[in-house]
Protein backbone atom coordinates (compact mmCIF):
# COMPACT_ATOMS: atom_id res chain seq x y z
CA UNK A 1 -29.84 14.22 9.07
CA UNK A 2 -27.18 16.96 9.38
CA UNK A 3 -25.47 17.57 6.76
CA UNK A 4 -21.12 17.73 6.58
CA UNK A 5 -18.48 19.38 4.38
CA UNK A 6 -15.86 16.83 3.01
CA UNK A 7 -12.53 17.34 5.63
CA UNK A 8 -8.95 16.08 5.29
CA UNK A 9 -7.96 12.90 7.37
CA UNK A 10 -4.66 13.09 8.90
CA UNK A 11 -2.66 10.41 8.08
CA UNK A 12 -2.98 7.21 10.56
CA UNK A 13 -0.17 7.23 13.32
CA UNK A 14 2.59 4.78 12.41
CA UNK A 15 2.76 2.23 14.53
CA UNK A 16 5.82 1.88 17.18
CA UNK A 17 8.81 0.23 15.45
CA UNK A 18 11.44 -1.91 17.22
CA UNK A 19 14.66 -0.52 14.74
CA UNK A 20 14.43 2.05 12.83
CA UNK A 21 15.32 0.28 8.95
CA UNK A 22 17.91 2.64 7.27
CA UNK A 23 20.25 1.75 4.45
CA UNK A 24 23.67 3.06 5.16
CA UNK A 25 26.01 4.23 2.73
CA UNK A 26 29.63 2.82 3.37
CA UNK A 27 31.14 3.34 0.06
CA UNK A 28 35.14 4.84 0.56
CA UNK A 29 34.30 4.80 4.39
CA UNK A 30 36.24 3.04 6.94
CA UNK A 31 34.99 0.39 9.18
CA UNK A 32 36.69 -1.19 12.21
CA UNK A 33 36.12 -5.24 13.15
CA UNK A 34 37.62 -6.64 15.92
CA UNK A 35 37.74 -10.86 16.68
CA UNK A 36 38.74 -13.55 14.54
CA UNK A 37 36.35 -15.91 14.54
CA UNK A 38 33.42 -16.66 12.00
CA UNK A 39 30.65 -14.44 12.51
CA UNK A 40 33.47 -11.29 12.35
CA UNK A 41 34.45 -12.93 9.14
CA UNK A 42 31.13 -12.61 7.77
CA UNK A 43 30.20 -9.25 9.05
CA UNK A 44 33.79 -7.95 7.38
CA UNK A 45 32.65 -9.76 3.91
CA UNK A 46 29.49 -7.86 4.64
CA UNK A 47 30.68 -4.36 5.13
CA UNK A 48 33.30 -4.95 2.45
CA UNK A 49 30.57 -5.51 -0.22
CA UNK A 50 29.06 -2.10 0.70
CA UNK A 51 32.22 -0.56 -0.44
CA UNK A 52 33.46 0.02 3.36
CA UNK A 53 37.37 -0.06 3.38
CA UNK A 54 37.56 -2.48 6.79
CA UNK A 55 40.42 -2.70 9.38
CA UNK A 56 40.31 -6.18 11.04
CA UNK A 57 41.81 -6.56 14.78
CA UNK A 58 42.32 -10.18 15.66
CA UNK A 59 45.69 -12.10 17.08
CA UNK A 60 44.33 -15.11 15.40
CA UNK A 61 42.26 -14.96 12.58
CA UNK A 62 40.16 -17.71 11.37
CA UNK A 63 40.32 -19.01 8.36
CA UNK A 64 37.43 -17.55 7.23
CA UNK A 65 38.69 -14.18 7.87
CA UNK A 66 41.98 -14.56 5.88
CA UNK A 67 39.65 -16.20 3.11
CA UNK A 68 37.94 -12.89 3.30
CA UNK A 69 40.96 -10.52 3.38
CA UNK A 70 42.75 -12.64 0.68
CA UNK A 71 39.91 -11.75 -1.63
CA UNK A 72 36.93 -8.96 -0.51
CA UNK A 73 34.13 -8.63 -2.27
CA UNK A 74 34.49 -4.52 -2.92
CA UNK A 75 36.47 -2.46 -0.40
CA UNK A 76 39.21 -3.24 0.75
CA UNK A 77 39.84 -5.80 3.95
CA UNK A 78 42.97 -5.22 6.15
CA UNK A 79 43.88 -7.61 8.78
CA UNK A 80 45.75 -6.10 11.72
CA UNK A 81 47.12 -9.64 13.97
CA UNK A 82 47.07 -7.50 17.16
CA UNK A 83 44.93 -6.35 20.42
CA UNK A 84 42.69 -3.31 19.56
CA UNK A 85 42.73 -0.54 20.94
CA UNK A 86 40.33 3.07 21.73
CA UNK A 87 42.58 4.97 19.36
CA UNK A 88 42.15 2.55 16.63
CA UNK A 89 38.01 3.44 16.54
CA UNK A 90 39.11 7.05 15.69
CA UNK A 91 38.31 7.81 12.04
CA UNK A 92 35.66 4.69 11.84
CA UNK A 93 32.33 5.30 10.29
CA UNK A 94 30.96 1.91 12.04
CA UNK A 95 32.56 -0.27 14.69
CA UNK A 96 31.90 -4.19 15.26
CA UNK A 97 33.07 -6.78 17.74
CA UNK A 98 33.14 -10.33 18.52
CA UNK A 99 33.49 -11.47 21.70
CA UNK A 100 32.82 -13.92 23.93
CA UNK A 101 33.80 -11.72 27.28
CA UNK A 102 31.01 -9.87 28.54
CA UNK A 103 33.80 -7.20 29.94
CA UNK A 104 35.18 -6.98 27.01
CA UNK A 105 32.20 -6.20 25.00
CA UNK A 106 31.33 -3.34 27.25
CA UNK A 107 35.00 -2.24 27.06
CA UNK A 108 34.60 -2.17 22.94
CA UNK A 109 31.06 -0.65 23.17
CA UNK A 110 32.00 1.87 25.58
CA UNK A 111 34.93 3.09 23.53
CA UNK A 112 33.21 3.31 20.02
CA UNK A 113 30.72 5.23 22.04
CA UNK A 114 33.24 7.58 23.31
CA UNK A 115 34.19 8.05 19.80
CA UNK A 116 31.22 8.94 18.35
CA UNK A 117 30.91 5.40 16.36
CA UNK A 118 27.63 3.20 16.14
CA UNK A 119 28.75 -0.19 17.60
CA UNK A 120 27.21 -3.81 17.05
CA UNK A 121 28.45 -6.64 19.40
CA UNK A 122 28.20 -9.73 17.71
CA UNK A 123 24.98 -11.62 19.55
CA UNK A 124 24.69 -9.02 22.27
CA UNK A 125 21.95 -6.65 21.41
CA UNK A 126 22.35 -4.96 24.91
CA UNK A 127 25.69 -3.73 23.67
CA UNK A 128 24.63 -2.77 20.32
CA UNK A 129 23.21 0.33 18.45
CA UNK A 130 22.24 -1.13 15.34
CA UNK A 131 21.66 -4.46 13.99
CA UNK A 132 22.22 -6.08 10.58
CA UNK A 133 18.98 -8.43 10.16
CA UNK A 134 18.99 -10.85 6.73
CA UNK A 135 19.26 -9.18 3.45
CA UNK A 136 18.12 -10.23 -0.09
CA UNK A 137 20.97 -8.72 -2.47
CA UNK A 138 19.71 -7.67 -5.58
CA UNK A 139 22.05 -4.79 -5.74
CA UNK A 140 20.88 -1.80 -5.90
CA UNK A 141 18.21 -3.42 -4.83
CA UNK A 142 18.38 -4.53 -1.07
CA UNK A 143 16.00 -5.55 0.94
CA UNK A 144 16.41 -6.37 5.15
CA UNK A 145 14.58 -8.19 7.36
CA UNK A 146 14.77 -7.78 11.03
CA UNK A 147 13.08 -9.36 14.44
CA UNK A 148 15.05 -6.71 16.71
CA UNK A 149 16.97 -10.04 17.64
CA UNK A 150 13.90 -11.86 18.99
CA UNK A 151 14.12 -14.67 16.42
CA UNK A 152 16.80 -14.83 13.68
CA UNK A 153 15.83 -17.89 12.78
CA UNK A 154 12.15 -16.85 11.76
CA UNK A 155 13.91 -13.89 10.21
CA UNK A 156 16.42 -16.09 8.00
CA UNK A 157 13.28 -17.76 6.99
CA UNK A 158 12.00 -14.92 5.80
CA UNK A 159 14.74 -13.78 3.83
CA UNK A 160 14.49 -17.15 2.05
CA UNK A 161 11.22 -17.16 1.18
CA UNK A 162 12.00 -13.32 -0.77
CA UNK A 163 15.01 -15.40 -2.39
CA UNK A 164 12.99 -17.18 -4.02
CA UNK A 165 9.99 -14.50 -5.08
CA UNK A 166 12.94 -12.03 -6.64
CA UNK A 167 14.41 -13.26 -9.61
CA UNK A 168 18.14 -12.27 -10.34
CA UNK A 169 16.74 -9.81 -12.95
CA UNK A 170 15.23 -7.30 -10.77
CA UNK A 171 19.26 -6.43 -9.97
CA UNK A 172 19.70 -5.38 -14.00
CA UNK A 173 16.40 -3.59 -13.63
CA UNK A 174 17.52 -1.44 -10.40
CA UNK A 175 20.72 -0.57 -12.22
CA UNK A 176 19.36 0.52 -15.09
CA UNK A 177 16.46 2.89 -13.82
CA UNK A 178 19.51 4.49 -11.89
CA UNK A 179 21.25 5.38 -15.09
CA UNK A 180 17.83 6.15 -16.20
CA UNK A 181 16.86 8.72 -13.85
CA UNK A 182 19.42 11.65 -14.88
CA UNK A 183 18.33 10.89 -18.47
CA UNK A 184 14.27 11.47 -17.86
CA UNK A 185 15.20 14.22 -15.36
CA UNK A 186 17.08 16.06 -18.10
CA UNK A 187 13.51 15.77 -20.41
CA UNK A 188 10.81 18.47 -20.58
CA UNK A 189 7.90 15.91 -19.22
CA UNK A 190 6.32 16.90 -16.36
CA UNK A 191 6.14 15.88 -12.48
CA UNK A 192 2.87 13.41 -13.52
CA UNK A 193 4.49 12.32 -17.05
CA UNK A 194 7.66 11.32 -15.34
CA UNK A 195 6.07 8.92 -12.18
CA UNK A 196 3.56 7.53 -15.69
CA UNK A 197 7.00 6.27 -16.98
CA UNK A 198 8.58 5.35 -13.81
CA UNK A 199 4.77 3.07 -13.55
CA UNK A 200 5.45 1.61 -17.16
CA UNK A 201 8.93 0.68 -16.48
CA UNK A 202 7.89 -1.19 -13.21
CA UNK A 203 5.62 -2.56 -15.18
CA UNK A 204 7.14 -3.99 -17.92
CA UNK A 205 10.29 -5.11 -15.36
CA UNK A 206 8.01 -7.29 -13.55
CA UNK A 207 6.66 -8.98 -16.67
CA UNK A 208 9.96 -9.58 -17.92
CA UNK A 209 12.46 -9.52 -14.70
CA UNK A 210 15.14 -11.85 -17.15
CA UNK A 211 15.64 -9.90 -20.02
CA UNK A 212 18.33 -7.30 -20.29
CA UNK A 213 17.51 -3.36 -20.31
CA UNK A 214 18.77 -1.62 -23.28
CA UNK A 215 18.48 1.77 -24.50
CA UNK A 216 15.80 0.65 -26.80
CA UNK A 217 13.35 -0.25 -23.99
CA UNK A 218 14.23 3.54 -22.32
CA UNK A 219 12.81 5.29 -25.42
CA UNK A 220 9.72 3.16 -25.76
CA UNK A 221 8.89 3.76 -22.90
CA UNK A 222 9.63 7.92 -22.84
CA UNK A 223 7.86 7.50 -26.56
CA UNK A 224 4.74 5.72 -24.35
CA UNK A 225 4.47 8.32 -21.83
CA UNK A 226 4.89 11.27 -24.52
CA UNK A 227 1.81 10.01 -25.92
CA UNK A 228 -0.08 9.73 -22.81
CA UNK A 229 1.12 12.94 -21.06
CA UNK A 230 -1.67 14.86 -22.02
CA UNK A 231 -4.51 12.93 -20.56
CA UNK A 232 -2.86 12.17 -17.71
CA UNK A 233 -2.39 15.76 -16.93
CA UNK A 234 -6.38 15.98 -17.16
CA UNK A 235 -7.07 13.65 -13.82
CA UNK A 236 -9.21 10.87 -13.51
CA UNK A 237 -11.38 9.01 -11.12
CA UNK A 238 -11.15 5.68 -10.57
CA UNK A 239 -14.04 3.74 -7.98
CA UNK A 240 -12.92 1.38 -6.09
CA UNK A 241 -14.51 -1.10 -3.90
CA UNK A 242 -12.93 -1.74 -0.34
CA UNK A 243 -14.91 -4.86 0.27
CA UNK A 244 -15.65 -6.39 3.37
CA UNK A 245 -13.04 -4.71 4.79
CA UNK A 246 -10.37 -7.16 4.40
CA UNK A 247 -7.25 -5.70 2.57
CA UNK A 248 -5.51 -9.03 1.36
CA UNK A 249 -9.18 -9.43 -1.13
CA UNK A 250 -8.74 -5.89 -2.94
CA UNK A 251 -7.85 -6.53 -6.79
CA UNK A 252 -4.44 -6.05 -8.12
CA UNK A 253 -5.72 -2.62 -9.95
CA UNK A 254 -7.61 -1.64 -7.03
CA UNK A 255 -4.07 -0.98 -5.16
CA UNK A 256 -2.52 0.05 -8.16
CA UNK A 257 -5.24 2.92 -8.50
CA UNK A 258 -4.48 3.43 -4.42
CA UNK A 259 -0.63 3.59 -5.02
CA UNK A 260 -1.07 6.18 -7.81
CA UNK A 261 -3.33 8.32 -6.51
CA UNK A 262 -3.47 11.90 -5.51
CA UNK A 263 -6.50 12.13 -3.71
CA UNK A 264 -8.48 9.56 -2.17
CA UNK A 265 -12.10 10.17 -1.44
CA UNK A 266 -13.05 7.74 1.76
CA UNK A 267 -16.56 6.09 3.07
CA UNK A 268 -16.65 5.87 6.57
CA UNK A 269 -16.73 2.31 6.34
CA UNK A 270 -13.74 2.13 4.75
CA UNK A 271 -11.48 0.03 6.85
CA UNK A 272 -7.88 1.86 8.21
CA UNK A 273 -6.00 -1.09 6.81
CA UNK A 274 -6.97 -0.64 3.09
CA UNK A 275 -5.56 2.95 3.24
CA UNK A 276 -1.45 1.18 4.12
CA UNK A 277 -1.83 0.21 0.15
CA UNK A 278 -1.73 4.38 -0.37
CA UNK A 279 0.48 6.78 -0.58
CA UNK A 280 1.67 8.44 2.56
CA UNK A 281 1.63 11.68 0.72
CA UNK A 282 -1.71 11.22 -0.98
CA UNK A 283 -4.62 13.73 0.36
CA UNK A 284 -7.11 11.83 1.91
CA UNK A 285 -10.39 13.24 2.64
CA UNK A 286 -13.64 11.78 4.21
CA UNK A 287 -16.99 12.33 2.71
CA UNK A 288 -18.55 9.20 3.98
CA UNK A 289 -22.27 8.96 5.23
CA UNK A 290 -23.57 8.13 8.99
CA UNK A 291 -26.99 7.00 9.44
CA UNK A 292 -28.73 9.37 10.81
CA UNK A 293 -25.58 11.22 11.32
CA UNK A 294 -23.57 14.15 10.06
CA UNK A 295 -23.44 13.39 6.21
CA UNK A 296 -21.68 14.58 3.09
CA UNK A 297 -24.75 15.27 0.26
CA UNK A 298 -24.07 13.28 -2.77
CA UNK A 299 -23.74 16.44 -4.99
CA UNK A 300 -20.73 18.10 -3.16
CA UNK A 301 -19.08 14.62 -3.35
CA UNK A 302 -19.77 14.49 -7.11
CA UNK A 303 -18.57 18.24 -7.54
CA UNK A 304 -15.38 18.03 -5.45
CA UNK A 305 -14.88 14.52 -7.39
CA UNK A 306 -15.28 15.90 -10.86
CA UNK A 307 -13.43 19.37 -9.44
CA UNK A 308 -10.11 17.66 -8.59
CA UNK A 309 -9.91 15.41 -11.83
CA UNK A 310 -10.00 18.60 -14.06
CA UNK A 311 -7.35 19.68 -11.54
CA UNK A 312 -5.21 17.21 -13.02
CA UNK A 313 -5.78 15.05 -9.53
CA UNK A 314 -5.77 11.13 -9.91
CA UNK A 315 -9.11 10.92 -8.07
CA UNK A 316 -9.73 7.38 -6.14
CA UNK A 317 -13.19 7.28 -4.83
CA UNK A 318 -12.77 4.84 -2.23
CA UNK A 319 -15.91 3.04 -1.26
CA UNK A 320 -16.57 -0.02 1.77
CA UNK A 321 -18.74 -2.65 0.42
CA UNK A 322 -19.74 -3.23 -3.20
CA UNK A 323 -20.19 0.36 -4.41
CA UNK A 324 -22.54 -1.04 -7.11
CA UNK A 325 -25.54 -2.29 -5.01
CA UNK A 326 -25.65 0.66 -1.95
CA UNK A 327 -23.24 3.13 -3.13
CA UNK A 328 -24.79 5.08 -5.21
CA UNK A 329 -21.68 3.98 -7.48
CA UNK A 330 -24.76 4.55 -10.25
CA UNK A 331 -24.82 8.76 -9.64
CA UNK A 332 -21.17 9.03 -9.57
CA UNK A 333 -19.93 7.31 -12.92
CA UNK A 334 -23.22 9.41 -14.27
CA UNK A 335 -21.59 12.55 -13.21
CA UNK A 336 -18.23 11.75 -14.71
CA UNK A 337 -19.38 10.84 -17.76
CA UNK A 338 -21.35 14.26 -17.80
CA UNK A 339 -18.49 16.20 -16.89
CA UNK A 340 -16.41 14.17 -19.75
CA UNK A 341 -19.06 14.61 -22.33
CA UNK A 342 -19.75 11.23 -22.64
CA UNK A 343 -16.35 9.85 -22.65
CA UNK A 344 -14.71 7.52 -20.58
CA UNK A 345 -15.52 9.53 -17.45
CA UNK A 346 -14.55 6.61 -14.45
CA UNK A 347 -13.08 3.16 -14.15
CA UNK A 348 -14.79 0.79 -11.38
CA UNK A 349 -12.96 -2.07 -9.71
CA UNK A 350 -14.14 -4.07 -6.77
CA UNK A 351 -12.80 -7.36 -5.01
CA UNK A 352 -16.98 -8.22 -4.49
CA UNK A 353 -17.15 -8.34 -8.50
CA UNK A 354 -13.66 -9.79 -9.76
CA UNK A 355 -14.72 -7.94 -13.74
CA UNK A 356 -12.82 -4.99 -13.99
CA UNK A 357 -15.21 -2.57 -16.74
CA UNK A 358 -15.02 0.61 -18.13
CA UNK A 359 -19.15 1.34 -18.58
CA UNK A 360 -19.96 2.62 -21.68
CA UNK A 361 -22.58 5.26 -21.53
CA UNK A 362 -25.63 3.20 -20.68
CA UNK A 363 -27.46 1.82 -17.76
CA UNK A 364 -25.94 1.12 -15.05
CA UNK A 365 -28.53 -2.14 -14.91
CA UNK A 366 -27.32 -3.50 -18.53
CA UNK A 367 -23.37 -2.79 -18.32
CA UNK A 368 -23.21 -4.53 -14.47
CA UNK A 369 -24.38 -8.79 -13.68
CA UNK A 370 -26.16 -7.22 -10.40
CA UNK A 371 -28.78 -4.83 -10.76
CA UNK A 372 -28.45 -1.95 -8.29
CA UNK A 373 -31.44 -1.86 -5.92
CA UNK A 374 -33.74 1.77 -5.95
CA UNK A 375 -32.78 4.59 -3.66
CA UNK A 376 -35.87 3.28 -1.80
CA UNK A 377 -35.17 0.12 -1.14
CA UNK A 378 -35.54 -2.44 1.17
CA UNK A 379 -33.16 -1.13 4.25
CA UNK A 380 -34.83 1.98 3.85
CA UNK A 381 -38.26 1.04 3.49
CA UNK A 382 -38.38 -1.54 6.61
CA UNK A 383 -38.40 1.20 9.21
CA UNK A 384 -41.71 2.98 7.46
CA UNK A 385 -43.29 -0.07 7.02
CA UNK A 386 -43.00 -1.45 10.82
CA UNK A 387 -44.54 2.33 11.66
CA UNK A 388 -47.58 1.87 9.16
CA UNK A 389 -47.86 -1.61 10.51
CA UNK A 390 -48.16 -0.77 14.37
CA UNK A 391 -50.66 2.06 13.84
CA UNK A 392 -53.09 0.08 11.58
CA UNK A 393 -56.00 -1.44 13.43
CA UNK A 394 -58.57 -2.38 10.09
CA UNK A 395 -59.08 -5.56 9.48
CA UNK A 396 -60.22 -5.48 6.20
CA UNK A 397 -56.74 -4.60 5.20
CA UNK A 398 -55.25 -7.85 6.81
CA UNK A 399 -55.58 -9.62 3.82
CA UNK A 400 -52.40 -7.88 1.84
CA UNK A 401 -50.56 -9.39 4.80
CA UNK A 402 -49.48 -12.22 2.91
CA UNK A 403 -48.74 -9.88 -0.41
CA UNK A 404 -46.39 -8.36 1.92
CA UNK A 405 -44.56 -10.99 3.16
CA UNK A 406 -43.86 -12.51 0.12
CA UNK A 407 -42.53 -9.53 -1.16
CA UNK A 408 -40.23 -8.57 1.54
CA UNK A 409 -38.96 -12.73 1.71
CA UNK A 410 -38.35 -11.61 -2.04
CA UNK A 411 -40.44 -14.19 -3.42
CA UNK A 412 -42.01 -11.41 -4.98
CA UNK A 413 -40.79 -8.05 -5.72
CA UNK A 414 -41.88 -4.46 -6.14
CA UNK A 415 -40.03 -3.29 -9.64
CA UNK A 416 -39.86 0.40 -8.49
CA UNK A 417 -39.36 2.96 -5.66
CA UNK A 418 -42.97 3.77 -5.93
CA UNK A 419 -44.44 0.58 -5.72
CA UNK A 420 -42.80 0.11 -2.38
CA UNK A 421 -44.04 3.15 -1.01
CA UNK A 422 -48.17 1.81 -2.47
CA UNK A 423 -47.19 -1.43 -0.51
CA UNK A 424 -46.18 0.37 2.66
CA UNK A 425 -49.27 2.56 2.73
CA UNK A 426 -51.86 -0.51 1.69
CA UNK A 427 -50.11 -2.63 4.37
CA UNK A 428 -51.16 -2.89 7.89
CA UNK A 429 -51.59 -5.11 10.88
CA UNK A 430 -48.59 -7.44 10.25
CA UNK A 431 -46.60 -9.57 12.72
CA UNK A 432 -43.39 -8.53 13.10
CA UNK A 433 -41.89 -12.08 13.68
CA UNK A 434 -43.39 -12.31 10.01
CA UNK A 435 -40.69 -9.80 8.85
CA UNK A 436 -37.20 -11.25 7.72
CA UNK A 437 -34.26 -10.23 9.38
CA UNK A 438 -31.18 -8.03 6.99
């Protein structure tokens, strides 16, 4: 087996994106809408309530549009009953149109374009540079959803369904970590202390999206992190299982741990999809195992583990399967707690065991429902045992045939690492089509 030094992963490649989603700010800006009918009405209320003062271009207006100019929802709205013109795009931070003349779209799109203004045409995304998508208001928080104009109905459907996941609350929230921010920027907490509060205030937001914030909640939860500042500037490792590879069956605190994290520690069977729950700017290194491959040893994992935690590093050892049965999850938590003195060294969480524990320093075998099998066990031990078998001709040995089976059909099992390797030297002449299949 050759042996390999843990190395960085580059980030995975995002994938190609129809529209690039960016939140412009309008506020004090001017914007430029030209038609009368309904969907300009809407777009105008829509650019009005992002603070956009709006110039409106329409011989007729709708009544939806004078609705909207009678009474705008921020900036200002100013109807204009006339043609538009190029000159009148001169100034304009963003240009829309409504039209049902495909010449005089490309007229309007042409012109905005000439003036250095990003142009949507109303249900022409030929003619258009951006487009809106649906939007969940929660003000400051805003969330869009966009199909690049391949199905706004789908999209629309979409936006309903987040409706009704995001309670009104979450708008008081937004607000009031914005008038928050200056205030914990303007403490002495560190870089780590600071995204600890920003993680209790999320927290305690989502348990209780309906109450108010008040000043009282901000200095709870400064008071919390205060207390907590110095052992979160120590590091920590937390173990996580990846599971069968599926990322929708990891456990709420399993992507919590992969959200927070500063370093991420990655099994080669670790699937690519688990890793979208971390953060982009999280170092992610891989010091997985191949067999009969290149291979990190286990004691340069442990050391770079232990290494980075009293670095102050949030240390996620991220592991595919059940780390508790192949893993060698066992070694790992040992070292921690060795490098901890004994203390809460490492936190485990897997979606193949849905108990979340903290082991106290004992066994591995009494604080966990599944006892780990040996180092030796049986996936390791098959190979040997088909060589001893082959190359055994004595027939007064046949006998332990049976002993064997049994054993490997786990009807019966060796209790130790060395009584596998007695069976696999006593054992010889077997059938192979007597062996179970892994």
């Amino acid at each position: 087996m050759r042996a390999r030094s843990p190395t960085e992963m580059r980030p995975p490649q995002m994938a190609p994106l129809a529209r690039l989603p960016v939140f412009y700010a309008l506020a004090g800006k001017r914007a430029v809408v030209v038609g009368g009918s309904a969907p300009a009405a809407w777009k105008a209320e829509l650019l009005s309530a992002a603070g956009a003062q709006v110039d409106v271009y329409a011989i007729d207006p709708g009544e939806e549009l004078v609705a909207v100019a009678a009474a705008p929802p921020r900036g200002a709205v100013m109807l204009h009953r006339c043609l538009w013109c190029a000159e009148d795009l001169a100034g304009a931070a963003i240009a829309v149109g409504a039209f049902d003349d495909e010449g005089e779209a490309e007229r309007f799109a042409t012109a905005a374009r000439a003036a250095g203004v990003p142009v949507n045409v109303i249900d022409k995304p030929a003619r258009c540079d951006f487009s809106f998508g649906a939007n969940v208001n929660r003000s400051p928080l805003v969330i869009g959803v966009s199909t690049d104009g391949a199905a706004p109905v789908f999209a629309q459907a979409i936006r309903a369904k987040l409706e009704a996941m995001l309670p009104q609350g979450f708008a008081r929230w937004t607000e009031a970590a914005r008038s928050w921010r200056p205030m914990l920027k303007a403490t002495e907490l560190s870089f780590t202390a600071r995204r600890k509060f920003w993680q209790i205030f999320t927290a305690f937001a989502l348990l209780h999206p309906d109450r108010t914030p008040e000043q009282s909640d901000y200095d709870g939860f400064v008071a919390a992190t205060s207390g907590e500042e110095k052992s979160a500037e120590l590091g920590g490792v937390t173990l996580v299982g990846a599971g069968p590879g599926d990322p929708e069956l990891l456990t709420l605190r399993a992507v919590r741990a992969l959200q927070s994290a500063d370093v991420i520690l990655i099994d080669d069977l670790v699937a690519p999809a688990i890793l979208d729950f971390a953060r982009r700017e999280a170092k992610k290194m891989l010091v997985g195992k191949t067999g009969f491959g290149p291979s990190c040893k286990q004691d340069e994992i442990n050391a770079l583990m232990i290494a980075l935690a009293k670095a102050g590093k949030r240390v996620v050892r991220l592991k595919g399967g059940d780390p508790m049965i192949f893993g060698r999850a066992g070694e790992e938590i040992a070292a921690c707690r060795a490098a901890s003195g004994g203390s809460r060294g490492a936190s485990n969480t897997s979606p193949a065991m849905p108990r979340t524990a903290n082991c106290p320093p004992i066994s591995i075998g009494e604080c966990w429902p599944i006892r780990p099998r040996p180092r030796w066990s049986i996936c390791r031990a098959r190979p040997w045992v088909r060589w001893q078998l082959r190359r055994s001709r004595t027939d007064s040995i046949r006998r332990r045939r049976h002993l064997l089976s049994s054993m490997l059909r786990g009807r019966r099992r060796p209790s130790s690492s060395q009584a596998w390797l007695k069976l696999a030297r006593n054992s010889i002449n077997h059938p192979l089509r007597d062996l179970p299949s892994w």
